[in-house]
Every structure is written in C-alpha cells, then in structure tokens.
PDB file of N, CA and C in Angstrom:
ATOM      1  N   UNK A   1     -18.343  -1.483   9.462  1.00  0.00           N
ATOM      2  CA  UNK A   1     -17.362  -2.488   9.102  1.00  0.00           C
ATOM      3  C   UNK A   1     -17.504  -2.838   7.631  1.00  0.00           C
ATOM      4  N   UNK A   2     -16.389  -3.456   6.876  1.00  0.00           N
ATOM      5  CA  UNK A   2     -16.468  -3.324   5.345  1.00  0.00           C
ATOM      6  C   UNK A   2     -15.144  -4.770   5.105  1.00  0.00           C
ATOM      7  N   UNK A   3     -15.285  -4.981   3.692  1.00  0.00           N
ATOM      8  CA  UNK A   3     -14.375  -6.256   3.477  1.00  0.00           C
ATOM      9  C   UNK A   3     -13.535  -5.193   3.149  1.00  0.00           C
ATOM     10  N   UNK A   4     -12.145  -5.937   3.011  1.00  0.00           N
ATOM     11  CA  UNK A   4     -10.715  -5.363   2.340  1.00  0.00           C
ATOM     12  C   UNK A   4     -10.538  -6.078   1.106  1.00  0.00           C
ATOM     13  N   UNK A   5      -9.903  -4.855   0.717  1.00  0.00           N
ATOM     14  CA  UNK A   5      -8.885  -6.150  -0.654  1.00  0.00           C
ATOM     15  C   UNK A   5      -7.807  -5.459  -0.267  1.00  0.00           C
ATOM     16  N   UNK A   6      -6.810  -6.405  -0.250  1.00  0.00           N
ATOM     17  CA  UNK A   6      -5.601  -6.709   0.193  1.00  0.00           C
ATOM     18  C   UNK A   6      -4.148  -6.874  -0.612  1.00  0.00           C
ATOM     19  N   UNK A   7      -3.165  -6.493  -0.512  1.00  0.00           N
ATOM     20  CA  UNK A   7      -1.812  -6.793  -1.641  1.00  0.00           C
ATOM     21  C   UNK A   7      -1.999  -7.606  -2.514  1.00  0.00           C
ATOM     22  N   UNK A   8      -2.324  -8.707  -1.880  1.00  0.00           N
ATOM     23  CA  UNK A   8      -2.614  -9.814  -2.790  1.00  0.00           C
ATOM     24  C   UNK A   8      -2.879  -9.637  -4.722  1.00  0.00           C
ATOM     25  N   UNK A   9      -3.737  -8.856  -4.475  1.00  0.00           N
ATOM     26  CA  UNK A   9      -4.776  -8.560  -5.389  1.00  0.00           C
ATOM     27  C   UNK A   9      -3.878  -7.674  -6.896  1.00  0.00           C
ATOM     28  N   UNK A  10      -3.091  -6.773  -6.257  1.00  0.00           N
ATOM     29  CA  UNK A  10      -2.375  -5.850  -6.948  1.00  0.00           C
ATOM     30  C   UNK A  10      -1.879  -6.606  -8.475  1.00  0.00           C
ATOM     31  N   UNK A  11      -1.593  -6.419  -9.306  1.00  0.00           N
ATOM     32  CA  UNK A  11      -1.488  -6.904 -10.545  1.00  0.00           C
ATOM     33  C   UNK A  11      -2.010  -7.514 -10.908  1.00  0.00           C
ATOM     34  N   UNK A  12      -3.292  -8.839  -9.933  1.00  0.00           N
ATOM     35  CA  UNK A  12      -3.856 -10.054 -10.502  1.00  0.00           C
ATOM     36  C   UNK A  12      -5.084  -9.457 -11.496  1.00  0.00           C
ATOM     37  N   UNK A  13      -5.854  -8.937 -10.114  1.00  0.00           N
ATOM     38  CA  UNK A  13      -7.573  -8.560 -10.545  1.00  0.00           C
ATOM     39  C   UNK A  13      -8.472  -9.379 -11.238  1.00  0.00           C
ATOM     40  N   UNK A  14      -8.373 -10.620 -10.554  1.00  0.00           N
ATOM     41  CA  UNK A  14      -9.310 -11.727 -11.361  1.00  0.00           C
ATOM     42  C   UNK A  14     -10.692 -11.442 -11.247  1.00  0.00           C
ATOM     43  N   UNK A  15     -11.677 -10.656 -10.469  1.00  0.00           N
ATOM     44  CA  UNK A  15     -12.567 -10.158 -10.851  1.00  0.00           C
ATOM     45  C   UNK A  15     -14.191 -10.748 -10.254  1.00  0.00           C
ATOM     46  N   UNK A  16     -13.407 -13.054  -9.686  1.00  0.00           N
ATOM     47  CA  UNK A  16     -14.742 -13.243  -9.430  1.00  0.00           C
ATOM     48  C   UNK A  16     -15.279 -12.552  -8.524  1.00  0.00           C
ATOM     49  N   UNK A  17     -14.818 -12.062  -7.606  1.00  0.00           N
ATOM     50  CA  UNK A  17     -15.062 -11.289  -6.857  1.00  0.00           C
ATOM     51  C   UNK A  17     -16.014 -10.332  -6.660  1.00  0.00           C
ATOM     52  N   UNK A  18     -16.381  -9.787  -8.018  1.00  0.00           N
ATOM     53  CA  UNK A  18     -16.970  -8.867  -8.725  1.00  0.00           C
ATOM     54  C   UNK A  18     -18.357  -9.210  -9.031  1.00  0.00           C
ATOM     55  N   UNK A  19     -17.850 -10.601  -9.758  1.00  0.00           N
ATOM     56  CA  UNK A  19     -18.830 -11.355 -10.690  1.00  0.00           C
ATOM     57  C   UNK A  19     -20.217 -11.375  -9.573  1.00  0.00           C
ATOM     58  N   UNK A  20     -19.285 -11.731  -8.266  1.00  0.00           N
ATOM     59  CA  UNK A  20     -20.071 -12.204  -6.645  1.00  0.00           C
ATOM     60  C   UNK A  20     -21.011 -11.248  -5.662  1.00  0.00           C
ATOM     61  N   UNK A  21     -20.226 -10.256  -5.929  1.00  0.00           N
ATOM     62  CA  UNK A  21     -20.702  -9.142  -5.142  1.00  0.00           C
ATOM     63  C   UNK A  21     -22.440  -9.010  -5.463  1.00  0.00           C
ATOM     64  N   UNK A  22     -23.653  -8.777  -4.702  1.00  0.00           N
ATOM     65  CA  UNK A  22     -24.768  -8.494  -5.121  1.00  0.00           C
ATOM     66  C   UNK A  22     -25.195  -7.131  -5.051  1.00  0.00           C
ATOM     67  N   UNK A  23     -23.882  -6.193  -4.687  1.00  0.00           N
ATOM     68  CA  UNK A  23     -24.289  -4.574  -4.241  1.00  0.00           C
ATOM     69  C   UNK A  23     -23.135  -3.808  -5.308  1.00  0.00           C
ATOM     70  N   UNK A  24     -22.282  -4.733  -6.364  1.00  0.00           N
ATOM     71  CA  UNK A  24     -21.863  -3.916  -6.749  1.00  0.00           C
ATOM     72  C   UNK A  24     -21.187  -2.774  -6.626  1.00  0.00           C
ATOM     73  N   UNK A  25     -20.423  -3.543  -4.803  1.00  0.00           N
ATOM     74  CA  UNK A  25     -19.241  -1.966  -4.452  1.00  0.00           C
ATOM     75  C   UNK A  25     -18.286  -2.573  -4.892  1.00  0.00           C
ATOM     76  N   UNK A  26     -17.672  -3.113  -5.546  1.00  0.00           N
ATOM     77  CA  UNK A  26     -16.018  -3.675  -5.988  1.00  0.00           C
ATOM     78  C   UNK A  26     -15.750  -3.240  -7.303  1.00  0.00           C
ATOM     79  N   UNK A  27     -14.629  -1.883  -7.174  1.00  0.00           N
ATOM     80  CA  UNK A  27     -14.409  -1.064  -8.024  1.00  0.00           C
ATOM     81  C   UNK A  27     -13.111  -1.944  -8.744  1.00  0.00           C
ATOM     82  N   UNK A  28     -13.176  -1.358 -10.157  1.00  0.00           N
ATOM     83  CA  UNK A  28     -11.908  -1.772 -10.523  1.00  0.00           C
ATOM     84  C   UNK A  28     -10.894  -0.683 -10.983  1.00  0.00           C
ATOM     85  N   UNK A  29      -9.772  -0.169  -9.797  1.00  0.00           N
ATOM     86  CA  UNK A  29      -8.659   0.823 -10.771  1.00  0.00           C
ATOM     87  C   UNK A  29      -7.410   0.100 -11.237  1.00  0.00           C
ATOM     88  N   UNK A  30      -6.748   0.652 -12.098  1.00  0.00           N
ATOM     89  CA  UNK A  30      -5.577  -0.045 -12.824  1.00  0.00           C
ATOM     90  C   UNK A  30      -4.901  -1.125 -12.505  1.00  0.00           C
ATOM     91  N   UNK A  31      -4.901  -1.428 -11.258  1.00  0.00           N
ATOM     92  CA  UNK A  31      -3.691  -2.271 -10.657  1.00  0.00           C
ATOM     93  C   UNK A  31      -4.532  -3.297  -9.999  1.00  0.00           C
ATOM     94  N   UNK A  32      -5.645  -3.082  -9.090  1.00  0.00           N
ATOM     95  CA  UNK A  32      -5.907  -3.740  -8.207  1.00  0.00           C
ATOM     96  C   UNK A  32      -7.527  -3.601  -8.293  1.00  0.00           C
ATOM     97  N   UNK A  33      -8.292  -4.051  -7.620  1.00  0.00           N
ATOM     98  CA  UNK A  33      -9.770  -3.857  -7.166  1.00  0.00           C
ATOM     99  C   UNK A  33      -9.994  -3.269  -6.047  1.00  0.00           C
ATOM    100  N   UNK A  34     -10.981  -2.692  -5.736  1.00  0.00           N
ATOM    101  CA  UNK A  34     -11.203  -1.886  -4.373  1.00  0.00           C
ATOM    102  C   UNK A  34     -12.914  -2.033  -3.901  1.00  0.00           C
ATOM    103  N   UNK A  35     -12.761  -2.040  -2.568  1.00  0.00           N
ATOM    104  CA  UNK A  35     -14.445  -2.503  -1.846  1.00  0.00           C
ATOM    105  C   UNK A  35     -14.401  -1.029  -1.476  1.00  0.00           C
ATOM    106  N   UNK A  36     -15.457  -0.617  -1.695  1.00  0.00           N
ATOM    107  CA  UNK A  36     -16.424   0.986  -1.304  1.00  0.00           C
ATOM    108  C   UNK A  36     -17.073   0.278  -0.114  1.00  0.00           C
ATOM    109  N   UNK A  37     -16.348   1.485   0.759  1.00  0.00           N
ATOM    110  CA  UNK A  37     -16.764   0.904   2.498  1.00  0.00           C
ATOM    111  C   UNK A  37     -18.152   1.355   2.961  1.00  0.00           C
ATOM    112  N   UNK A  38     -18.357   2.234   1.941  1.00  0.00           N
ATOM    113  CA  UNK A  38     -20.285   2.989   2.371  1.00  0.00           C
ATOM    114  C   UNK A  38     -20.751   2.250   1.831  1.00  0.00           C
ATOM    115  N   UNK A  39     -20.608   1.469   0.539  1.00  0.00           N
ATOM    116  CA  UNK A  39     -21.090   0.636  -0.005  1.00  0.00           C
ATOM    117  C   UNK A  39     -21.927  -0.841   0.008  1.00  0.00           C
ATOM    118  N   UNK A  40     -20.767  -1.334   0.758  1.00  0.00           N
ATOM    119  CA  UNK A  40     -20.136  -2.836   0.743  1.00  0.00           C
ATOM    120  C   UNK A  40     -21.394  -3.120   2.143  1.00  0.00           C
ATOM    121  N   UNK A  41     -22.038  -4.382   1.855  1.00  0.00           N
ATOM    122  CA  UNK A  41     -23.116  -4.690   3.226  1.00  0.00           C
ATOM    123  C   UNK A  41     -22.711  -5.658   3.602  1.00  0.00           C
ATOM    124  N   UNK A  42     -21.162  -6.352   3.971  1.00  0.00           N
ATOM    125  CA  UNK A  42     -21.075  -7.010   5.127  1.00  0.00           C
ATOM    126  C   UNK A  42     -21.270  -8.617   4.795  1.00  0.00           C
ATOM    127  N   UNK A  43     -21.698  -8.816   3.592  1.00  0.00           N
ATOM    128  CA  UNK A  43     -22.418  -9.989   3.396  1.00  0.00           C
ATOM    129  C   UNK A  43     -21.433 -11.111   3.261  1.00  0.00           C
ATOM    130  N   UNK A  44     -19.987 -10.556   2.766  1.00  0.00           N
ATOM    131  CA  UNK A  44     -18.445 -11.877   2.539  1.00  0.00           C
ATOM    132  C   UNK A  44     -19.045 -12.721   1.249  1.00  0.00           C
ATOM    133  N   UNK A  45     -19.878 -12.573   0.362  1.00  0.00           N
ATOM    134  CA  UNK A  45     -19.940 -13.341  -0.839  1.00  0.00           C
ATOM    135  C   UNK A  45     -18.452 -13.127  -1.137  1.00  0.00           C
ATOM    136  N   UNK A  46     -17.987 -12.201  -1.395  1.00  0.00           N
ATOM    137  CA  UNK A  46     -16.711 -11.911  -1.773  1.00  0.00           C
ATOM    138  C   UNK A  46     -15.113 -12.643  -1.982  1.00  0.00           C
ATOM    139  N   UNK A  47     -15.548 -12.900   0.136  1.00  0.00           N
ATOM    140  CA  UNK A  47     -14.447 -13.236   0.258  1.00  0.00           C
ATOM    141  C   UNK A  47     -13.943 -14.928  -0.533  1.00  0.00           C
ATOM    142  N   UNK A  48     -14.797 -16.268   0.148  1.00  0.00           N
ATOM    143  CA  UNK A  48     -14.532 -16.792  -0.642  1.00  0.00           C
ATOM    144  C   UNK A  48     -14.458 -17.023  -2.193  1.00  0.00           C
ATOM    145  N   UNK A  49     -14.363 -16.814  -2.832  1.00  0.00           N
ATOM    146  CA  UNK A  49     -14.374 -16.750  -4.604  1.00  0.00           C
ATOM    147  C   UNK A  49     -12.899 -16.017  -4.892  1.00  0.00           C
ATOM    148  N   UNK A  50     -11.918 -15.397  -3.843  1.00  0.00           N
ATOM    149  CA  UNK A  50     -10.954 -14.955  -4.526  1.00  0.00           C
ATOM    150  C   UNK A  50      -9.881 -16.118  -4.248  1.00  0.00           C
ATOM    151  N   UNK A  51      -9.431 -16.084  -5.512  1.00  0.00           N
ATOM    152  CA  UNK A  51      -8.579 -17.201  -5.995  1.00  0.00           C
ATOM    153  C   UNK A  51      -7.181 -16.905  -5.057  1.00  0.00           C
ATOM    154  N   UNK A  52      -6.573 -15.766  -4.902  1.00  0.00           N
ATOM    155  CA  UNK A  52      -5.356 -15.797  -4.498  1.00  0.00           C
ATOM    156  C   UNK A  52      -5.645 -15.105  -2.827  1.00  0.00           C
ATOM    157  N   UNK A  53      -7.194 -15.137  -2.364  1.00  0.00           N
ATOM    158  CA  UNK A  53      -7.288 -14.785  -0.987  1.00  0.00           C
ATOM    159  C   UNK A  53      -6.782 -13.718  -0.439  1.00  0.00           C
ATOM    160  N   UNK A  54      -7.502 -12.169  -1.430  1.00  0.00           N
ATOM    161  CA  UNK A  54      -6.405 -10.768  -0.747  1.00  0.00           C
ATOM    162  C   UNK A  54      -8.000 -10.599  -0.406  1.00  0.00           C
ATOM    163  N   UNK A  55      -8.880 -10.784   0.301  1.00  0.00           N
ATOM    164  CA  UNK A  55     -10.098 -10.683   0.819  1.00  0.00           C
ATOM    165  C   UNK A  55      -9.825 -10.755   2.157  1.00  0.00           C
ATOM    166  N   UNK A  56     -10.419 -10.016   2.994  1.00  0.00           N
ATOM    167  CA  UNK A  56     -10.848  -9.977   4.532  1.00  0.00           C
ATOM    168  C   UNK A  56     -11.390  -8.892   4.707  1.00  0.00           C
ATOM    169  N   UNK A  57     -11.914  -9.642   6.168  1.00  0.00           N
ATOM    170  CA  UNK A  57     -12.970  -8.619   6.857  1.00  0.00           C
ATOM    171  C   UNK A  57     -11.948  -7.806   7.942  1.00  0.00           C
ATOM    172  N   UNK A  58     -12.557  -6.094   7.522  1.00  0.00           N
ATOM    173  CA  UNK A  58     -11.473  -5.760   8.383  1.00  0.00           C
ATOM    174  C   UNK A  58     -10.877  -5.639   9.501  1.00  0.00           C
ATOM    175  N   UNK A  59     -11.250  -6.608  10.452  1.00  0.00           N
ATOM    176  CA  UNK A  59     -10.767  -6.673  11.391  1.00  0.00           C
ATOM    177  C   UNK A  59     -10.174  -8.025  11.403  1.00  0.00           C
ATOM    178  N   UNK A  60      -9.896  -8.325  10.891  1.00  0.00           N
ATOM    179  CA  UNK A  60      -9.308  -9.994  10.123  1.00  0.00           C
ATOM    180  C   UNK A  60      -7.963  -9.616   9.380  1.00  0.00           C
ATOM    181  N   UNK A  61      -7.739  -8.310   8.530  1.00  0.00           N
ATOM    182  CA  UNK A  61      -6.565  -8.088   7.877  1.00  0.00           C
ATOM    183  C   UNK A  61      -5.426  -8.919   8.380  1.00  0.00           C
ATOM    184  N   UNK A  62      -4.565  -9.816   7.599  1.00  0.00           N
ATOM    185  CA  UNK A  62      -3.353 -10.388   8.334  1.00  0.00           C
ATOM    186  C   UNK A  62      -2.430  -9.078   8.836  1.00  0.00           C
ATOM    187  N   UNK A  63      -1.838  -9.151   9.447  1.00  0.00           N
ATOM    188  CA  UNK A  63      -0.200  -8.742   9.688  1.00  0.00           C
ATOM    189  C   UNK A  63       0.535  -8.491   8.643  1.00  0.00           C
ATOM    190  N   UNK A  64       0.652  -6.911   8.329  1.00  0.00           N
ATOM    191  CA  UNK A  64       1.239  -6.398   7.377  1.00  0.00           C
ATOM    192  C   UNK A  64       0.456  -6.104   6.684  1.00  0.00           C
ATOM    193  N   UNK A  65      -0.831  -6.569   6.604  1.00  0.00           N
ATOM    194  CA  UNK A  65      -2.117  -5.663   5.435  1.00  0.00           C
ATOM    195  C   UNK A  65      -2.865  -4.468   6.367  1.00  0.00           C
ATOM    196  N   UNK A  66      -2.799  -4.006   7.178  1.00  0.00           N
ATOM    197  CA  UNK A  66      -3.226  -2.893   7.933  1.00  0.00           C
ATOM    198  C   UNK A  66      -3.843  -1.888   7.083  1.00  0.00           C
ATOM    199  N   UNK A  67      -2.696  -1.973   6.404  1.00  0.00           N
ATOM    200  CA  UNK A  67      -2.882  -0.269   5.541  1.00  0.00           C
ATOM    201  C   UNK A  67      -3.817  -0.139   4.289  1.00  0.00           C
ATOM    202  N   UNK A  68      -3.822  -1.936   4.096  1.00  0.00           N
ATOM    203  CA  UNK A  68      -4.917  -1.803   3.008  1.00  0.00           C
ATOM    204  C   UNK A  68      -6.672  -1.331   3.525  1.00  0.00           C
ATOM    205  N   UNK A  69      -6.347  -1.485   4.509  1.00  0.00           N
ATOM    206  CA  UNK A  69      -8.074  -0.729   4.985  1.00  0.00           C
ATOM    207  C   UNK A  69      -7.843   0.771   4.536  1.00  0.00           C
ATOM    208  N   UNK A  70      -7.469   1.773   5.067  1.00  0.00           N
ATOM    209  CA  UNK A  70      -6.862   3.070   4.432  1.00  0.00           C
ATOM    210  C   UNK A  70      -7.157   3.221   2.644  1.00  0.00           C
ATOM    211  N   UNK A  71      -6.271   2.235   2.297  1.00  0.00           N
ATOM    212  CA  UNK A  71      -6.087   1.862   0.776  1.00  0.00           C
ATOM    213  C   UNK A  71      -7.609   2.018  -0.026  1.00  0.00           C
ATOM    214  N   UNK A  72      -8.358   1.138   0.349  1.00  0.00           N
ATOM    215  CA  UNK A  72      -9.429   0.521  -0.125  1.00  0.00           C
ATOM    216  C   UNK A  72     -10.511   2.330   0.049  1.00  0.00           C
ATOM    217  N   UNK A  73     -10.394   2.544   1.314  1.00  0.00           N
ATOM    218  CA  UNK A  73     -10.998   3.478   1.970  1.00  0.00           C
ATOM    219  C   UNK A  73     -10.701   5.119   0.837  1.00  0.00           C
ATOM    220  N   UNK A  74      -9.356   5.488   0.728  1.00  0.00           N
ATOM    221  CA  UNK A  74      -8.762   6.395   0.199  1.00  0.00           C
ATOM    222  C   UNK A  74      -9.228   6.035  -1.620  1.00  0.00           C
ATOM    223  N   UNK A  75      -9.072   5.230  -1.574  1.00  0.00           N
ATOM    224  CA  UNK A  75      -9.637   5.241  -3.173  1.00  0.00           C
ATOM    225  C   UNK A  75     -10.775   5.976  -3.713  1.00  0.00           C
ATOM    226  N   UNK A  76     -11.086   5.995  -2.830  1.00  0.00           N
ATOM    227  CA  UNK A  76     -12.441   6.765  -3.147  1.00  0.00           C
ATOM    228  C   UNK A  76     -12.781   8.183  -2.411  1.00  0.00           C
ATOM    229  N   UNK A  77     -11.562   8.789  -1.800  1.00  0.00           N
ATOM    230  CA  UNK A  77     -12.034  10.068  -1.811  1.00  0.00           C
ATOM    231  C   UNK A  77     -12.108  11.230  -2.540  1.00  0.00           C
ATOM    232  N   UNK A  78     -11.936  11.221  -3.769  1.00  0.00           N
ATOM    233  CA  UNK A  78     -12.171  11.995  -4.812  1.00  0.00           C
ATOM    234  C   UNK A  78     -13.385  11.460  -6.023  1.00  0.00           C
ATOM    235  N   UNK A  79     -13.216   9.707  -5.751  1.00  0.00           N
ATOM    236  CA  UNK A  79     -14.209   9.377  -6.376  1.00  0.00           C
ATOM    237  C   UNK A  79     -15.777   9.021  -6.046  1.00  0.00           C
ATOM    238  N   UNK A  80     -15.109   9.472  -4.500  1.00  0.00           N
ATOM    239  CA  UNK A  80     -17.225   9.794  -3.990  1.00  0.00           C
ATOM    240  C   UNK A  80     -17.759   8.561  -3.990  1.00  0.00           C
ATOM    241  N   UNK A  81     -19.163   8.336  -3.534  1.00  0.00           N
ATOM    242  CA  UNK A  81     -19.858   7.122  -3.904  1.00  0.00           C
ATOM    243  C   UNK A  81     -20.631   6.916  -4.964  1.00  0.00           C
ATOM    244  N   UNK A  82     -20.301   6.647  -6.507  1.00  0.00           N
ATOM    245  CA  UNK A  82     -20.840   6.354  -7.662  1.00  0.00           C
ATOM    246  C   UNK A  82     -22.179   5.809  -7.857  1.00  0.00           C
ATOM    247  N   UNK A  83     -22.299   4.406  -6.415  1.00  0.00           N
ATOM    248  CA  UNK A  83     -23.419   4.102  -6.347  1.00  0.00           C
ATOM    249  C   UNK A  83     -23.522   3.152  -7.072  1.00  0.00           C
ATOM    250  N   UNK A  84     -22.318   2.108  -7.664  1.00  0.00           N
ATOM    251  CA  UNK A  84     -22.517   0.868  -8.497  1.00  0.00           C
ATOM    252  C   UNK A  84     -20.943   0.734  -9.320  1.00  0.00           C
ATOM    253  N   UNK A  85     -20.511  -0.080  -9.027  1.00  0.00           N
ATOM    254  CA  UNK A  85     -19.011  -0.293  -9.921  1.00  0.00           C
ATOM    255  C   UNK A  85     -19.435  -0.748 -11.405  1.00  0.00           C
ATOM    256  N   UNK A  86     -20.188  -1.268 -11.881  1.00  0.00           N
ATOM    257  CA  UNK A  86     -20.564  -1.482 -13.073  1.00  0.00           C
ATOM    258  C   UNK A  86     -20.765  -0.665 -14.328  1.00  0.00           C
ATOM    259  N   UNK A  87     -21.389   0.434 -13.777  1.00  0.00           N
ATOM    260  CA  UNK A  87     -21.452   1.434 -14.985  1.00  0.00           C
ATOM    261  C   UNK A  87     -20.638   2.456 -14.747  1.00  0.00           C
ATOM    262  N   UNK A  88     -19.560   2.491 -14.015  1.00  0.00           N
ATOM    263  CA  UNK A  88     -18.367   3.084 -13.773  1.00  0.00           C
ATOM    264  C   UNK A  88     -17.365   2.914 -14.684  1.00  0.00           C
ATOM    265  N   UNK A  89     -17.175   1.329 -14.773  1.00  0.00           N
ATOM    266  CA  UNK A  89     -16.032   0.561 -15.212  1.00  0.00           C
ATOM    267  C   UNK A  89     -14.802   0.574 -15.006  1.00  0.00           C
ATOM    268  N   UNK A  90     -13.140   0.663 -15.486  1.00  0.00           N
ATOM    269  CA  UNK A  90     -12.367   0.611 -15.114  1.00  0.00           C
ATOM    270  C   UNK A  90     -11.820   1.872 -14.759  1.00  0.00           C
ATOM    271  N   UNK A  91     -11.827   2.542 -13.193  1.00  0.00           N
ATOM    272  CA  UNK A  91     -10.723   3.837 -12.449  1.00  0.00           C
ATOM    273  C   UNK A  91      -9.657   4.093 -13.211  1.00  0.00           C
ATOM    274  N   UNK A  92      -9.301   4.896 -14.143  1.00  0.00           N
ATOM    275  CA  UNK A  92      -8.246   5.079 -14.414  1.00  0.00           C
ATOM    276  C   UNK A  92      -6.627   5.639 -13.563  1.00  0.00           C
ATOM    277  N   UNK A  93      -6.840   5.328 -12.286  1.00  0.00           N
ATOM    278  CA  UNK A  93      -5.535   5.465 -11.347  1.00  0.00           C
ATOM    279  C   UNK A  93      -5.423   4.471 -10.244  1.00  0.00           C
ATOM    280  N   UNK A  94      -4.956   4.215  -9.282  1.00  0.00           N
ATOM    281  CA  UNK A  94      -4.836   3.448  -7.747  1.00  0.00           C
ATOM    282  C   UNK A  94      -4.752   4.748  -6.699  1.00  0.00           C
ATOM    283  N   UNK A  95      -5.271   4.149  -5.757  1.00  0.00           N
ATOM    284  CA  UNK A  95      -4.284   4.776  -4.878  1.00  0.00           C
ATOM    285  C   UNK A  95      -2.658   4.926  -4.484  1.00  0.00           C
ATOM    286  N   UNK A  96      -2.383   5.828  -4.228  1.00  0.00           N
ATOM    287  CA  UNK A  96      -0.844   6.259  -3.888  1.00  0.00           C
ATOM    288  C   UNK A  96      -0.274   5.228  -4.014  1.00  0.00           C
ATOM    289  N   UNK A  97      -0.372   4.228  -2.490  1.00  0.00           N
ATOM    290  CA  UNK A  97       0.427   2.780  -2.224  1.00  0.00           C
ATOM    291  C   UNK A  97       0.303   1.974  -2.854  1.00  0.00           C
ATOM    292  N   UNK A  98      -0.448   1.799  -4.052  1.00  0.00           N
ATOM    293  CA  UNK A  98      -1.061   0.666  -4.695  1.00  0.00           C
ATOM    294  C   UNK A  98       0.335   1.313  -5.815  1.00  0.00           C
ATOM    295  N   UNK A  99       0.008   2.265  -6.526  1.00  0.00           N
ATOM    296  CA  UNK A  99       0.712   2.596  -7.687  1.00  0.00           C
ATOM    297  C   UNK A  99       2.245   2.987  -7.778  1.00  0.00           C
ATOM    298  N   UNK A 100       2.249   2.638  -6.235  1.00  0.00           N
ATOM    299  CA  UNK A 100       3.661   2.967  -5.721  1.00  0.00           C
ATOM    300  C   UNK A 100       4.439   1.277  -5.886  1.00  0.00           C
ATOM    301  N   UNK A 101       3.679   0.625  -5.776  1.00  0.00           N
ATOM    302  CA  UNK A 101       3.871  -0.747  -5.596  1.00  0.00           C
ATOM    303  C   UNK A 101       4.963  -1.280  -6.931  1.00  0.00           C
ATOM    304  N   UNK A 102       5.921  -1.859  -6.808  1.00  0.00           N
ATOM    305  CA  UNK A 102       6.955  -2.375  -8.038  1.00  0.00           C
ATOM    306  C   UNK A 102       5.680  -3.395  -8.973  1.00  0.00           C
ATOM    307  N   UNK A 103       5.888  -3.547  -9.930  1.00  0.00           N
ATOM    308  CA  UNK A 103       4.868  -4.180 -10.973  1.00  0.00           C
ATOM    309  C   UNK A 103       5.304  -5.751 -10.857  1.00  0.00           C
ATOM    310  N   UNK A 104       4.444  -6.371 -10.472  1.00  0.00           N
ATOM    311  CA  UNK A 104       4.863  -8.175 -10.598  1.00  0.00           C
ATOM    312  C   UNK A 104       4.962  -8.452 -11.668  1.00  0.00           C
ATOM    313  N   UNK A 105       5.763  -9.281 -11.994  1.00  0.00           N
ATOM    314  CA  UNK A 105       6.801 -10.118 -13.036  1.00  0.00           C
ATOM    315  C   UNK A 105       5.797 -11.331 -13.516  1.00  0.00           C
ATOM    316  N   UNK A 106       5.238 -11.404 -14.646  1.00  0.00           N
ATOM    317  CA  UNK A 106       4.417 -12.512 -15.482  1.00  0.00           C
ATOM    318  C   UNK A 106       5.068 -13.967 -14.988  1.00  0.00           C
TER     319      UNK A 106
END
C-alpha cells in the first residue's frame, strides 16, 4: 500500500509535502509531484501538510481519482527506483494523463 497524489496537485506543486516526507519518495515532474510506491513507507507525514489536499492513502482515493494510483505508479516505469527524490531533482516529463491535462489558469 502507498500514498497518492492526486489531480489536485497538477499545476500547484507546493512541495511541503516534500519538505515532510522522511524517505524521500516524492518525486517532482513538470506538472505535478509523484509518491514512488516501492518507496513510500506508509507513514502519511505527507498527507496532512498538503495545502490543497491531493494526498490519500490508496484506498481512500475520492471518486474520480482512481486513476491517479496508476498515475503515480506509471511515473516511474522508465524511471526505475532512483532511491531518493532529492538528488534527482526536477523529472523532466509527467505521465501521459497528467500532461494530457488542460493547464490551469493563474
């Protein structure tokens, strides 16, 4: 089992999230943030600290975020497990649905 990040998240990427994490699976690609599900230990520091609440555990996803488990999951099958989002730094792509997504309006 692993946290999600969720629609929510897509254009914001505020990051405390990041700041929170103590394992360092919360990747950042262009659009959005992503939890590494081999990664991620379950712990929900995460979840509270996000400001606009695209956090859950995945079996918690609301109605209509389904696919972000997939999402989160697929992000990383070309990018393997790095083993630390930090000295990674910013993914230069999203996944498919993420980058498919219309761009929110400032």
């Amino acid at each position: 089992m692993t946290y999600v990040i969720s629609a929510s998240c897509v254009d914001v990427k505020d990051r405390s999230c990041v700041e929170e994490c103590p394992v360092d699976c919360i990747y950042e690609g262009t659009r959005m943030l992503y939890v590494h599900p081999e990664e991620c230990v379950d712990c929900g520091a995460c979840e509270p600290v996000c400001p606009v609440e695209a956090i859950y555990y995945e079996d918690d996803l609301p109605a209509g975020q389904e696919d972000f488990l997939a999402v989160n999951t697929g992000f990383f099958d070309d990018l393997g497990s790095p083993g630390g989002a930090g000295a990674l730094g910013v993914v230069a792509h999203d996944h498919p649905v993420v980058a498919a997504l219309p761009v929110a309006s400032a």
